[in-house]
PDB file of N, CA and C in Angstrom:
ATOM      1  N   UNK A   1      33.240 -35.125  24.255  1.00  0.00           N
ATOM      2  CA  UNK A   1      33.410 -35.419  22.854  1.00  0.00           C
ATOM      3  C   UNK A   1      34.243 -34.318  22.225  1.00  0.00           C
ATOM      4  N   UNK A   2      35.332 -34.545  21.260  1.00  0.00           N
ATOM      5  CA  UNK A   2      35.998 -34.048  20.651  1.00  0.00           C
ATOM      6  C   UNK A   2      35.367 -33.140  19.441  1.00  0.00           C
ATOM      7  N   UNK A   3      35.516 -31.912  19.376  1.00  0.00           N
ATOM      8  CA  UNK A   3      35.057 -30.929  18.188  1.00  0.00           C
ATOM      9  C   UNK A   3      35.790 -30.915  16.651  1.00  0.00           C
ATOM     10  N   UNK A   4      35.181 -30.917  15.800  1.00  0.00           N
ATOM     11  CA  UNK A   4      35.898 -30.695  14.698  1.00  0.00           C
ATOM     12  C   UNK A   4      36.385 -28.955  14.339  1.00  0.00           C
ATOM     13  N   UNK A   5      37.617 -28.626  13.221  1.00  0.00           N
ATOM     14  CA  UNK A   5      38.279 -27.566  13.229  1.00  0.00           C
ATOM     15  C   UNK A   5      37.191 -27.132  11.897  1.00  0.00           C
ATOM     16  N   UNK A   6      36.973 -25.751  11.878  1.00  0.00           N
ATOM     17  CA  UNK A   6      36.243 -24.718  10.851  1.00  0.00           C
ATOM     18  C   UNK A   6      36.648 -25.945   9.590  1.00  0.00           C
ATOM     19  N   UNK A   7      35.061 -26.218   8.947  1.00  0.00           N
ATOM     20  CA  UNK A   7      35.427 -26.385   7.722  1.00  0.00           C
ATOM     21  C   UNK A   7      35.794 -25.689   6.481  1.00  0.00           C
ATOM     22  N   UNK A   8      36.660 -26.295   4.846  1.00  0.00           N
ATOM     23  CA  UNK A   8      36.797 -25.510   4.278  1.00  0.00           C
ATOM     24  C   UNK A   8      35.957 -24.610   2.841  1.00  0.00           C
ATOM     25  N   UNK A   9      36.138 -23.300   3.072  1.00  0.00           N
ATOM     26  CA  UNK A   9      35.438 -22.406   2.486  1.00  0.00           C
ATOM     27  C   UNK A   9      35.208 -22.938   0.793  1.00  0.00           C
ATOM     28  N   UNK A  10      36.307 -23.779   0.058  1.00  0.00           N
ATOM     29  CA  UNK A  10      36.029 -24.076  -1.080  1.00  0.00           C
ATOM     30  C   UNK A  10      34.786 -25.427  -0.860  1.00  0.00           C
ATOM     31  N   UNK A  11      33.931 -25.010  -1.812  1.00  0.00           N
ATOM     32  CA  UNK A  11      32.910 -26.052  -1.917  1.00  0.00           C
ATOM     33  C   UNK A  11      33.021 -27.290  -2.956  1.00  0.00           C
ATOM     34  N   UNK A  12      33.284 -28.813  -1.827  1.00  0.00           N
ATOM     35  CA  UNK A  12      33.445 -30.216  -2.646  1.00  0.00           C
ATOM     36  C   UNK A  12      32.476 -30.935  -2.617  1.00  0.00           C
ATOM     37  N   UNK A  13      32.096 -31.296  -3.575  1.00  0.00           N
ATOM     38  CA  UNK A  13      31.077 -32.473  -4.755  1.00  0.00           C
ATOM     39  C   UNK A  13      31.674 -33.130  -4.940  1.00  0.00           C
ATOM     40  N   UNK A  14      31.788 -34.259  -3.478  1.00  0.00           N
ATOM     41  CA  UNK A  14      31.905 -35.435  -4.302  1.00  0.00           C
ATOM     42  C   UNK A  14      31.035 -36.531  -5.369  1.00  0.00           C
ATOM     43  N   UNK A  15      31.661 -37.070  -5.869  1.00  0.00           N
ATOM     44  CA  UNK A  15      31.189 -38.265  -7.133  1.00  0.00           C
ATOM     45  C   UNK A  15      30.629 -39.349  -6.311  1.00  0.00           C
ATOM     46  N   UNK A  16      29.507 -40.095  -6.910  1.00  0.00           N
ATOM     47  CA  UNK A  16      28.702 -41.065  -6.437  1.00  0.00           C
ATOM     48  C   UNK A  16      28.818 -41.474  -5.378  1.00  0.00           C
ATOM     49  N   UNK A  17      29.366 -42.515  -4.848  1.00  0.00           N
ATOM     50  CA  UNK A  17      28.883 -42.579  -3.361  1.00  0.00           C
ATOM     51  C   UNK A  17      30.351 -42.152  -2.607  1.00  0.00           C
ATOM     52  N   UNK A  18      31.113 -41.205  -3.025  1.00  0.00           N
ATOM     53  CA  UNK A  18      31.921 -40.901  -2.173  1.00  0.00           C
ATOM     54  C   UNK A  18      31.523 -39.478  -1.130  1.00  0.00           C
ATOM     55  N   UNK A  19      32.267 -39.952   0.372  1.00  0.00           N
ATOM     56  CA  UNK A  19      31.583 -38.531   1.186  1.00  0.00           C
ATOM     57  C   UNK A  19      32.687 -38.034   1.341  1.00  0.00           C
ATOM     58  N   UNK A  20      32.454 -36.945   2.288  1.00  0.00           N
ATOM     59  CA  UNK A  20      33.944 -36.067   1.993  1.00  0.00           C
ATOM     60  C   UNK A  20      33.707 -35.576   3.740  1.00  0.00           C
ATOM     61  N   UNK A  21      34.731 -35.913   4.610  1.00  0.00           N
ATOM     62  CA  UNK A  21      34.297 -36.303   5.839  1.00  0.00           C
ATOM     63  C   UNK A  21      35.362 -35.241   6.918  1.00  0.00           C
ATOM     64  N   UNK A  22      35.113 -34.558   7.566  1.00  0.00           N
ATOM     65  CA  UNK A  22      36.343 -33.805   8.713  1.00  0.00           C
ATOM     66  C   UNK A  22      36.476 -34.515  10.036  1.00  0.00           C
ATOM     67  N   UNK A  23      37.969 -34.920  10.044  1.00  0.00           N
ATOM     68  CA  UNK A  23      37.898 -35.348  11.585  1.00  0.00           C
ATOM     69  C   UNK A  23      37.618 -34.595  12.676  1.00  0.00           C
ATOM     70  N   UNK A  24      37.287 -35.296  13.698  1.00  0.00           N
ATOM     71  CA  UNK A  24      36.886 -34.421  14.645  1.00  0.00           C
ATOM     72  C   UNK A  24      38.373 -34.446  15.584  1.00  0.00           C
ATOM     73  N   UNK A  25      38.847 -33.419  16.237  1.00  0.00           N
ATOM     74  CA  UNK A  25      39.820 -32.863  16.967  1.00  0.00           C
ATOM     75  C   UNK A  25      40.368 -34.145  18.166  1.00  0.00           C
ATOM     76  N   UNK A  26      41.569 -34.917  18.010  1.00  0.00           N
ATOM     77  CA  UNK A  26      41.922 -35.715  18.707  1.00  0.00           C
ATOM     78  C   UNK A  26      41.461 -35.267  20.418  1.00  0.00           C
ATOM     79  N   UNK A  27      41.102 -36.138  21.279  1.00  0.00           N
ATOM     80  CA  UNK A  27      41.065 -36.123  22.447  1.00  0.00           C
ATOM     81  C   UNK A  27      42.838 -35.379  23.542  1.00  0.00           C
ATOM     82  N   UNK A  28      42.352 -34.608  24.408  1.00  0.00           N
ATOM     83  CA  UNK A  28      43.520 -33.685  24.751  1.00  0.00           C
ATOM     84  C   UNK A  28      44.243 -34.599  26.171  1.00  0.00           C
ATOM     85  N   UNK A  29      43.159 -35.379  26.744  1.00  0.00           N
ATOM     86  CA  UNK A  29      43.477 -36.189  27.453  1.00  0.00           C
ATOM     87  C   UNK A  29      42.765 -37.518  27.291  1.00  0.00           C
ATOM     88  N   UNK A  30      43.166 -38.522  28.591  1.00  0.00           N
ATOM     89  CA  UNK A  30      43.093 -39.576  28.526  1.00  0.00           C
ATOM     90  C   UNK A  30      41.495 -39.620  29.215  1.00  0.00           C
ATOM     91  N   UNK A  31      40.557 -40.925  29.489  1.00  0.00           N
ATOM     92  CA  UNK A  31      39.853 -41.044  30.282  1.00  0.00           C
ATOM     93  C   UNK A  31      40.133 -40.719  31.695  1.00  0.00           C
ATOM     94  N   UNK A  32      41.130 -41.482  31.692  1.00  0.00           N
ATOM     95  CA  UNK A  32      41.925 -41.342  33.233  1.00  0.00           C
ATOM     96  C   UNK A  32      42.476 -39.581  33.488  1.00  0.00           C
ATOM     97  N   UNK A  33      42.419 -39.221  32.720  1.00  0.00           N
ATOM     98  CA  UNK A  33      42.416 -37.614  33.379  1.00  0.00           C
ATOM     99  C   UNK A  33      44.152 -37.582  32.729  1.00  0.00           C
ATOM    100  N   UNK A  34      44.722 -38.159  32.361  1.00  0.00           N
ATOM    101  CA  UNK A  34      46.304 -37.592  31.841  1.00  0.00           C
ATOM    102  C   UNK A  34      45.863 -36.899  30.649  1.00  0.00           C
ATOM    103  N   UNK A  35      47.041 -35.371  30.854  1.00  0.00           N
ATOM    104  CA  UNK A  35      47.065 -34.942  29.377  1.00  0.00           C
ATOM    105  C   UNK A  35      47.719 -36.086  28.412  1.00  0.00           C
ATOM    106  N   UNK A  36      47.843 -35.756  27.332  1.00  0.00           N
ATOM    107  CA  UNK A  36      48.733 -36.525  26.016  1.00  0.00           C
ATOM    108  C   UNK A  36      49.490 -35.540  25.893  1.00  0.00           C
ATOM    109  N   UNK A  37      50.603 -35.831  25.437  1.00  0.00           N
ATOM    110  CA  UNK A  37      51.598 -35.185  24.334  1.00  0.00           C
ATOM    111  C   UNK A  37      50.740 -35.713  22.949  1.00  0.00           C
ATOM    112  N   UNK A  38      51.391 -34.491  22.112  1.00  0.00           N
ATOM    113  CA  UNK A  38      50.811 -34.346  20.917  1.00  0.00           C
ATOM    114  C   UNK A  38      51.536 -35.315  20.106  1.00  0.00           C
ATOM    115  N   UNK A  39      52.624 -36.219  20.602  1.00  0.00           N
ATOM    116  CA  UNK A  39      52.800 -37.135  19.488  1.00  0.00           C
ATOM    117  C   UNK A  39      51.947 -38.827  20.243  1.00  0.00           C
ATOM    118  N   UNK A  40      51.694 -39.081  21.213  1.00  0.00           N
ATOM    119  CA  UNK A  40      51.077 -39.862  21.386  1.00  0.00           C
ATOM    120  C   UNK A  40      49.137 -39.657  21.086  1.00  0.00           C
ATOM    121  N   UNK A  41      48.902 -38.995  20.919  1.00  0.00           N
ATOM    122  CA  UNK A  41      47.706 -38.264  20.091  1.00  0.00           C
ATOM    123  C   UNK A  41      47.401 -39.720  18.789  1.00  0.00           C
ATOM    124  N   UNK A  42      46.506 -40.390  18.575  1.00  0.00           N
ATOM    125  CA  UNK A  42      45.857 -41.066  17.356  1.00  0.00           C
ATOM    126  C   UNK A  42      45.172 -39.833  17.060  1.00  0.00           C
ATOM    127  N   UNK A  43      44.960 -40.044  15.110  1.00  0.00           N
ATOM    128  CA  UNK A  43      44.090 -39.490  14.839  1.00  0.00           C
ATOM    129  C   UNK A  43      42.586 -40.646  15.043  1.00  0.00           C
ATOM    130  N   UNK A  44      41.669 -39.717  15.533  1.00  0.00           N
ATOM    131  CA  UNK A  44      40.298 -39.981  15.501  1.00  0.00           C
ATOM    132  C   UNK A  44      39.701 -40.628  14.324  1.00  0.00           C
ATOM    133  N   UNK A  45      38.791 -41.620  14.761  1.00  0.00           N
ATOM    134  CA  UNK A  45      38.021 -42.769  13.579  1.00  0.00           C
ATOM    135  C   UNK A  45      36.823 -42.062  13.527  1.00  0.00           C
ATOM    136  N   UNK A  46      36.541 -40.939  13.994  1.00  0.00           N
ATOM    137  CA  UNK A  46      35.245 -40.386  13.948  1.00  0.00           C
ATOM    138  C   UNK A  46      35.155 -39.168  12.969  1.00  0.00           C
ATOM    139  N   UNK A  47      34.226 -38.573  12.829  1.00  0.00           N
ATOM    140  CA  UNK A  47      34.145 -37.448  12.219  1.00  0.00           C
ATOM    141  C   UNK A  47      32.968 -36.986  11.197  1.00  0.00           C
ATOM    142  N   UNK A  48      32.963 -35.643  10.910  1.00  0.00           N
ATOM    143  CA  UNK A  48      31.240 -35.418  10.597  1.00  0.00           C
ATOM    144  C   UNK A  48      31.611 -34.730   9.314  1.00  0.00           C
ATOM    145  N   UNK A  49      30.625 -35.454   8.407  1.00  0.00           N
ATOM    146  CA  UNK A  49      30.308 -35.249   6.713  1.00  0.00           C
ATOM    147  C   UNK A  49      29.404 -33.921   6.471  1.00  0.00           C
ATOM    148  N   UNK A  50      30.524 -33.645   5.601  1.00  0.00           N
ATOM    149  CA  UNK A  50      30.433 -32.316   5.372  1.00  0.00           C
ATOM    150  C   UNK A  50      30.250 -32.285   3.822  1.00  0.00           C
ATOM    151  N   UNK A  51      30.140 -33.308   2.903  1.00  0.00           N
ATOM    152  CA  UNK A  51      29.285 -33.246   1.775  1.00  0.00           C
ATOM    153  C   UNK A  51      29.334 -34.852   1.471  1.00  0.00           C
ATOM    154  N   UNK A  52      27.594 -35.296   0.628  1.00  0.00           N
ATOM    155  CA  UNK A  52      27.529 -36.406   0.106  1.00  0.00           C
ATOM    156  C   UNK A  52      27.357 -36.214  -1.085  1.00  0.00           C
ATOM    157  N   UNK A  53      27.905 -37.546  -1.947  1.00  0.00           N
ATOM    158  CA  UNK A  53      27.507 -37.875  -3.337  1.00  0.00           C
ATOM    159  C   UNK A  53      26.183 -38.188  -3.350  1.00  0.00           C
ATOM    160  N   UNK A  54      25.623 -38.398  -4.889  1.00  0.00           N
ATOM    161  CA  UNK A  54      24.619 -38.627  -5.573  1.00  0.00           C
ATOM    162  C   UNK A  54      23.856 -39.716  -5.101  1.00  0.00           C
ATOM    163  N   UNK A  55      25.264 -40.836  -5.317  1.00  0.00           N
ATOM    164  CA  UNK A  55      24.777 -42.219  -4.284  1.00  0.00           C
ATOM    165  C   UNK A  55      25.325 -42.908  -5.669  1.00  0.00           C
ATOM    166  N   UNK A  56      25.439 -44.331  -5.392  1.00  0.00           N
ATOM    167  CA  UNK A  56      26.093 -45.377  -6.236  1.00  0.00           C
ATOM    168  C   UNK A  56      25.237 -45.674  -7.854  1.00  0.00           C
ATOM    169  N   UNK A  57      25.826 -45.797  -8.508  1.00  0.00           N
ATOM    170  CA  UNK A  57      25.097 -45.527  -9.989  1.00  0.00           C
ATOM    171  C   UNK A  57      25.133 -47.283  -9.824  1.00  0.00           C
ATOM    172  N   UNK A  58      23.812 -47.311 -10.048  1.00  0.00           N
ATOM    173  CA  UNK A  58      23.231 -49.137  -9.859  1.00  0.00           C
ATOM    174  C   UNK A  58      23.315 -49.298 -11.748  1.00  0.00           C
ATOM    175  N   UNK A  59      23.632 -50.929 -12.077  1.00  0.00           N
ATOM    176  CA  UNK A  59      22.935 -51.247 -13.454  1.00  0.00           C
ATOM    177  C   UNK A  59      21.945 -50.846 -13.669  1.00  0.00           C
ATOM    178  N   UNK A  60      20.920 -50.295 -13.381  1.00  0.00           N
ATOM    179  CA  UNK A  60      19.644 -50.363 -14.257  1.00  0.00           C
ATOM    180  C   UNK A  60      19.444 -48.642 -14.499  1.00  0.00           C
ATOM    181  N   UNK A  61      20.743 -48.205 -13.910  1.00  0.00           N
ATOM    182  CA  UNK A  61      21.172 -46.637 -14.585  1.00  0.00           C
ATOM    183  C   UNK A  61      20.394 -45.693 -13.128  1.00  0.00           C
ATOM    184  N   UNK A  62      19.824 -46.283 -12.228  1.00  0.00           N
ATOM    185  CA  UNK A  62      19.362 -46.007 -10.966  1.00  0.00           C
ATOM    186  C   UNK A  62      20.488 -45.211 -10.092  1.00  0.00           C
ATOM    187  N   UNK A  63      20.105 -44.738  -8.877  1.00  0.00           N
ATOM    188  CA  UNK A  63      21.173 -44.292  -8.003  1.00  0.00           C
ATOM    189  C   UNK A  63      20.863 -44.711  -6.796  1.00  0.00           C
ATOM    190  N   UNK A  64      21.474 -45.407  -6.061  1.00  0.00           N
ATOM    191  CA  UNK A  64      21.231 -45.795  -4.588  1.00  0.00           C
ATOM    192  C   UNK A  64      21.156 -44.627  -3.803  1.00  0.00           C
ATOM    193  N   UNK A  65      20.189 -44.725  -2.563  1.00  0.00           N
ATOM    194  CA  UNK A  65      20.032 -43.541  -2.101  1.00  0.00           C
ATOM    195  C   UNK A  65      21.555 -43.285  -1.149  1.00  0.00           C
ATOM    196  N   UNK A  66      22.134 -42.397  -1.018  1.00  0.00           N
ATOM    197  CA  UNK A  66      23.025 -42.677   0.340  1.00  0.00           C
ATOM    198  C   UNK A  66      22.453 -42.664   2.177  1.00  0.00           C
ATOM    199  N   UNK A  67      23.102 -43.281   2.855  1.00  0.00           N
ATOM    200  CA  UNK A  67      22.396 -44.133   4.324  1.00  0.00           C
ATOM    201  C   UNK A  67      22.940 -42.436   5.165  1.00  0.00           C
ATOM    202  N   UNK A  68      23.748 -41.426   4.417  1.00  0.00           N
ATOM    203  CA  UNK A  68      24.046 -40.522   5.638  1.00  0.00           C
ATOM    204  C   UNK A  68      23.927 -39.029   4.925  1.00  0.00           C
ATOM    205  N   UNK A  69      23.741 -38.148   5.953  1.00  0.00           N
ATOM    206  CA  UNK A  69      24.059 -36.478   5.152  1.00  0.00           C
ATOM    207  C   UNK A  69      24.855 -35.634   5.599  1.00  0.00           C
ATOM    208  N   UNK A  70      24.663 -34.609   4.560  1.00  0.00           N
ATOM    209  CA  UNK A  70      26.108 -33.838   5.447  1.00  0.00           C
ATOM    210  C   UNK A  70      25.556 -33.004   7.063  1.00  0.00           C
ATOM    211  N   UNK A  71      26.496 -33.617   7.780  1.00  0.00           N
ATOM    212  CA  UNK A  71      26.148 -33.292   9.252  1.00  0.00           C
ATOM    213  C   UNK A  71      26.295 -34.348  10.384  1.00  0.00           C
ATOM    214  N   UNK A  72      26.127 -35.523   9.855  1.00  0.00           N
ATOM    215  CA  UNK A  72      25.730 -36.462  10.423  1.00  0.00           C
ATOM    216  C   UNK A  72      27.466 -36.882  10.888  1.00  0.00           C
ATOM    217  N   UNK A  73      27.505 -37.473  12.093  1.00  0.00           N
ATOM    218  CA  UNK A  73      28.689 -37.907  12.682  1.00  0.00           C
ATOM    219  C   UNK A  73      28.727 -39.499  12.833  1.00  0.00           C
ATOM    220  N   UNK A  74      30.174 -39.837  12.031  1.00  0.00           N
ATOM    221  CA  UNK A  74      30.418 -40.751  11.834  1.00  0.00           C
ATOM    222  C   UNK A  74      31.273 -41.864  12.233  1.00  0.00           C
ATOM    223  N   UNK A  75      31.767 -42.974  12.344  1.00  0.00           N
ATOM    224  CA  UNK A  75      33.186 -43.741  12.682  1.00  0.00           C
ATOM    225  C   UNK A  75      33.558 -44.305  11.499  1.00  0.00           C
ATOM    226  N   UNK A  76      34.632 -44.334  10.811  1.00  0.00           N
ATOM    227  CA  UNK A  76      35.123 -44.864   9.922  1.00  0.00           C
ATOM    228  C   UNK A  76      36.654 -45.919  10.572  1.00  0.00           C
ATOM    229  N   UNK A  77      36.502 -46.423   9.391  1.00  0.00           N
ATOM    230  CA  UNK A  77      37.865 -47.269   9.750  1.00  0.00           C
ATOM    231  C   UNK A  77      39.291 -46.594   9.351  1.00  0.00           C
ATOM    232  N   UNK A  78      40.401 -47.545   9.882  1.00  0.00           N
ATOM    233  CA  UNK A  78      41.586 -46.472  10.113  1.00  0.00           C
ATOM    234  C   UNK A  78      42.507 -45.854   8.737  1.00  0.00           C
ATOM    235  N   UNK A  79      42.748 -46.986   8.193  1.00  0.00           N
ATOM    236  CA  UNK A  79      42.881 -46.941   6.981  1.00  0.00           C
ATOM    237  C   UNK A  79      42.077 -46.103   5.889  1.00  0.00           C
ATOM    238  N   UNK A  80      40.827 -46.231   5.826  1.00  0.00           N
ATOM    239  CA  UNK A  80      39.547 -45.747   4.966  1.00  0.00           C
ATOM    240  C   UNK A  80      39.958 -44.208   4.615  1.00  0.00           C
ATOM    241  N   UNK A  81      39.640 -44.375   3.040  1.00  0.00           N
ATOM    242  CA  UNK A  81      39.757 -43.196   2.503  1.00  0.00           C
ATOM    243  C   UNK A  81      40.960 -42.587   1.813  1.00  0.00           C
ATOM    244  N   UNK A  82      40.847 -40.952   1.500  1.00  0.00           N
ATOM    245  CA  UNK A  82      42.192 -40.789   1.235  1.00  0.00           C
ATOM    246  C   UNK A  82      42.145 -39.353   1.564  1.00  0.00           C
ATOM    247  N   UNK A  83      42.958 -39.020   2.578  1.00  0.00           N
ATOM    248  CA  UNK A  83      43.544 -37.372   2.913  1.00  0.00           C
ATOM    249  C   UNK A  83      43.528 -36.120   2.492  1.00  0.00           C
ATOM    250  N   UNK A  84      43.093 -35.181   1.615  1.00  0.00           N
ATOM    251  CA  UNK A  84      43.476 -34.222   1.267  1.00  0.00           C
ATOM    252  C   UNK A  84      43.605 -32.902   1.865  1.00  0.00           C
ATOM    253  N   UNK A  85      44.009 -31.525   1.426  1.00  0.00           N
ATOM    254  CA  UNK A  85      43.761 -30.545   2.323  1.00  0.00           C
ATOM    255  C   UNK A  85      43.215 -29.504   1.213  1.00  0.00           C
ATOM    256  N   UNK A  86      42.401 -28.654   1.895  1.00  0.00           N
ATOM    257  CA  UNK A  86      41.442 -27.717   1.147  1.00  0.00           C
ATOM    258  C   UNK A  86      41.247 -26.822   2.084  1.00  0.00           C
ATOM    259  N   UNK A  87      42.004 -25.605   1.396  1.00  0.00           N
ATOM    260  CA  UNK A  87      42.009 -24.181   2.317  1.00  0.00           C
ATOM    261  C   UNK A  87      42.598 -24.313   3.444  1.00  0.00           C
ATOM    262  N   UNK A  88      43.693 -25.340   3.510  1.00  0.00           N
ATOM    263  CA  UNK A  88      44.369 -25.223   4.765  1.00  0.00           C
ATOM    264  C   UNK A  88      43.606 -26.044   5.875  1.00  0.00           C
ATOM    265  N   UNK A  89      41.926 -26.724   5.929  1.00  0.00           N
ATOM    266  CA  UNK A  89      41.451 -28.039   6.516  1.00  0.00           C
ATOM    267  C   UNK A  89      41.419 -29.224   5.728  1.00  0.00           C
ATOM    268  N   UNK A  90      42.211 -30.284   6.780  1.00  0.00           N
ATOM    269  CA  UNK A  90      42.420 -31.436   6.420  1.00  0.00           C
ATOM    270  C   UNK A  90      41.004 -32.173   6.243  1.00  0.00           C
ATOM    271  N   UNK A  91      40.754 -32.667   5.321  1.00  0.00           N
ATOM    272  CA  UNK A  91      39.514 -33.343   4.963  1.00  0.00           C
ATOM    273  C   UNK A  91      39.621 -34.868   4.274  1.00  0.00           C
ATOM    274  N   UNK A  92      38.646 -35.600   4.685  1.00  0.00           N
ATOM    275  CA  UNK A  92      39.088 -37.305   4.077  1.00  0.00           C
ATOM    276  C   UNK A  92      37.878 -37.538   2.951  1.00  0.00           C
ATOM    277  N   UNK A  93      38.321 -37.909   2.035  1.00  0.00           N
ATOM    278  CA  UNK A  93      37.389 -38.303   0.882  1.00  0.00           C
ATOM    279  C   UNK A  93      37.048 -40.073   1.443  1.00  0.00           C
ATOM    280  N   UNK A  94      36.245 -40.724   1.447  1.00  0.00           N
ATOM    281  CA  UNK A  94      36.220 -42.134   1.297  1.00  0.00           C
ATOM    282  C   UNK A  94      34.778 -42.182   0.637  1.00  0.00           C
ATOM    283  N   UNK A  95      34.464 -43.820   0.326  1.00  0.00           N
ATOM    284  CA  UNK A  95      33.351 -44.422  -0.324  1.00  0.00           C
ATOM    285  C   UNK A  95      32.214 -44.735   1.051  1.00  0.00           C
ATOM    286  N   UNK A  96      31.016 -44.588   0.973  1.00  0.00           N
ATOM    287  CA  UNK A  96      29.962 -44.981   1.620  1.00  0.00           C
ATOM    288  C   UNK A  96      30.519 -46.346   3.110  1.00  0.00           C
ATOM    289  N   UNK A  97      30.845 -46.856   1.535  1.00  0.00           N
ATOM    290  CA  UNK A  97      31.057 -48.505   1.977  1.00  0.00           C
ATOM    291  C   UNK A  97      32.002 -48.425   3.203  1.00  0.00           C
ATOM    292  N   UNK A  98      32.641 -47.134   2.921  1.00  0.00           N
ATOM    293  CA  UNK A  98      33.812 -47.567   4.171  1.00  0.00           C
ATOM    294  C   UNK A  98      33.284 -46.820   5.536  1.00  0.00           C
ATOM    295  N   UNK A  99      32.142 -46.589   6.091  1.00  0.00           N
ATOM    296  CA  UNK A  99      31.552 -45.990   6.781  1.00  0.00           C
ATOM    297  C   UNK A  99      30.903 -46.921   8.053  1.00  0.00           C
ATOM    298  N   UNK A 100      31.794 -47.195   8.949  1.00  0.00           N
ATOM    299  CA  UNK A 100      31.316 -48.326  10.182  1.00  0.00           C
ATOM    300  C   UNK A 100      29.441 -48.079  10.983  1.00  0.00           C
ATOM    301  N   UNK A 101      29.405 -46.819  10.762  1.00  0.00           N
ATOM    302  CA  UNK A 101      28.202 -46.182  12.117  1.00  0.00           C
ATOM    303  C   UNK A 101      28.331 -44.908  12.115  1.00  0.00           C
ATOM    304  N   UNK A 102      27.010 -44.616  12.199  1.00  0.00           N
ATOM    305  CA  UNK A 102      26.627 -43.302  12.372  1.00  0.00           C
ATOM    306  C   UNK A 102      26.312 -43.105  13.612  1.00  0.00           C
ATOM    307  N   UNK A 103      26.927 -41.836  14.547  1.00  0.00           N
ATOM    308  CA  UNK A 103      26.910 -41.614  15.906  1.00  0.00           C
ATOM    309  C   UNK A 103      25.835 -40.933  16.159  1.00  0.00           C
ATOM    310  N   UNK A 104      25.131 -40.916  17.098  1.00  0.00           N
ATOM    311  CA  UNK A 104      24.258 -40.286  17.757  1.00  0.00           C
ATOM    312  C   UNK A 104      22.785 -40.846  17.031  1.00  0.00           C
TER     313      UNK A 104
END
């Protein structure tokens, strides 16, 4: 299994049910034992949450609990989310919703 890179030192809060998620370090080879070149490299659908929101603000002024915490390793979809960088680690903001499975 692939490791994730040092997370970053500034501390993010995300808003209601958004998590704030680090990929974990693309695979260096194949199953089959070939290295990759670094441009045939995907980035990874996986990766472990490193802060949760509050949880979804329901009508009745309630908060849904959130289903994950920070730590917990995840698969998201490919698309899902949106990119940013903080302190120089790349980190993905997305919503709950976009959260396929929790690993392990």
């Amino acid at each position: 299994m692939a490791t994730a890179k040092s997370a970053p030192k500034t501390v993010i809060k995300p808003l209601d049910d958004r998590i704030v998620v680090q990929r974990t370090e693309p695979e260096e080879k194949s199953s089959g034992g070939i290295f990759l070149p670094e441009n045939a490299k995907e980035k990874p659908q996986q990766g472990k949450v490193l802060a949760v929101g509050p949880g979804k603000l329901l009508d009745d002024g309630s908060r849904a609990k959130p289903d994950v915490a920070a730590g917990d390793v995840i698969l998201f979809g490919k698309y899902s989310g949106t990119e940013i960088t903080v302190d120089g680690a790349e980190v993905i903001i997305l919503r709950e919703s976009d959260i396929l499975a929790k690993v392990g």
